[in-house]
C-alpha atoms as a PDB file:
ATOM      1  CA  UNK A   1      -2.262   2.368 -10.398  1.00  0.00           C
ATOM      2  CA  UNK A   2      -2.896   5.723  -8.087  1.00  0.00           C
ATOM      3  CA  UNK A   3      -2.758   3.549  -5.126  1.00  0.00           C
ATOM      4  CA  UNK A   4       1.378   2.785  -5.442  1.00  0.00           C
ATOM      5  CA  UNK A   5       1.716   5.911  -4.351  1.00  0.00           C
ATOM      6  CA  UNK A   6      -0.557   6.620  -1.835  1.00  0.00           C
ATOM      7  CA  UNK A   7       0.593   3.209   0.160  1.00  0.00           C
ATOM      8  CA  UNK A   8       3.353   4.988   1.627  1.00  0.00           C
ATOM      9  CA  UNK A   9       1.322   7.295   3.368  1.00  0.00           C
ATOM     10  CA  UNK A  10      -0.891   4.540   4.687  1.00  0.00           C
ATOM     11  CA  UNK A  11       2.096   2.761   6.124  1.00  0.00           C
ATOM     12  CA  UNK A  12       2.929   6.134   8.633  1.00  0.00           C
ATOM     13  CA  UNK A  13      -1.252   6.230   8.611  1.00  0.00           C
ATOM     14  CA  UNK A  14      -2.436   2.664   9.335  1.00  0.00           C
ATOM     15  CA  UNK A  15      -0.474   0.045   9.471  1.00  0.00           C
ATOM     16  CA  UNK A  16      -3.544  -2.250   8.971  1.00  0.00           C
ATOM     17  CA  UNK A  17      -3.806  -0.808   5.812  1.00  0.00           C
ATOM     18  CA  UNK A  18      -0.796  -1.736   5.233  1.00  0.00           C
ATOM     19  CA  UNK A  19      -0.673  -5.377   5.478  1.00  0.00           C
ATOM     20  CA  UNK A  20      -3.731  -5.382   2.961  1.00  0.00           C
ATOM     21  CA  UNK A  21      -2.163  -2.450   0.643  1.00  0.00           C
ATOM     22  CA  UNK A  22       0.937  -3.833   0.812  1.00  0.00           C
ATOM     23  CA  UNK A  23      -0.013  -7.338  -0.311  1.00  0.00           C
ATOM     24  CA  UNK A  24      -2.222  -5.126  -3.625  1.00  0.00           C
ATOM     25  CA  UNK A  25       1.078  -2.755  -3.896  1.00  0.00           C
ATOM     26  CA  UNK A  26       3.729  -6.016  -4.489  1.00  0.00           C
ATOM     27  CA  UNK A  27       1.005  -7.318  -6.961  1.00  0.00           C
ATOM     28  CA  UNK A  28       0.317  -4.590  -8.757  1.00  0.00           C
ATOM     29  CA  UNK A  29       4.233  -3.447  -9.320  1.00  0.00           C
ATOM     30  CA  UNK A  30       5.789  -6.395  -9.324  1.00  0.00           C
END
């Protein structure tokens, strides 16, 4: 997934984004 990377930047960018990316990100690489 292209967005596994990208969340990292959203974490310094939005930390909204974050909560909701973050919660996609474990999914997807765990």
């Amino acid at each position: 997934m292209p967005l596994a990377v990208p969340w990292c930047v959203t974490v310094m960018t939005e930390p909204a984004v974050l909560a909701v990316m973050g919660a996609i990100a474990s999914r997807a690489i765990c």
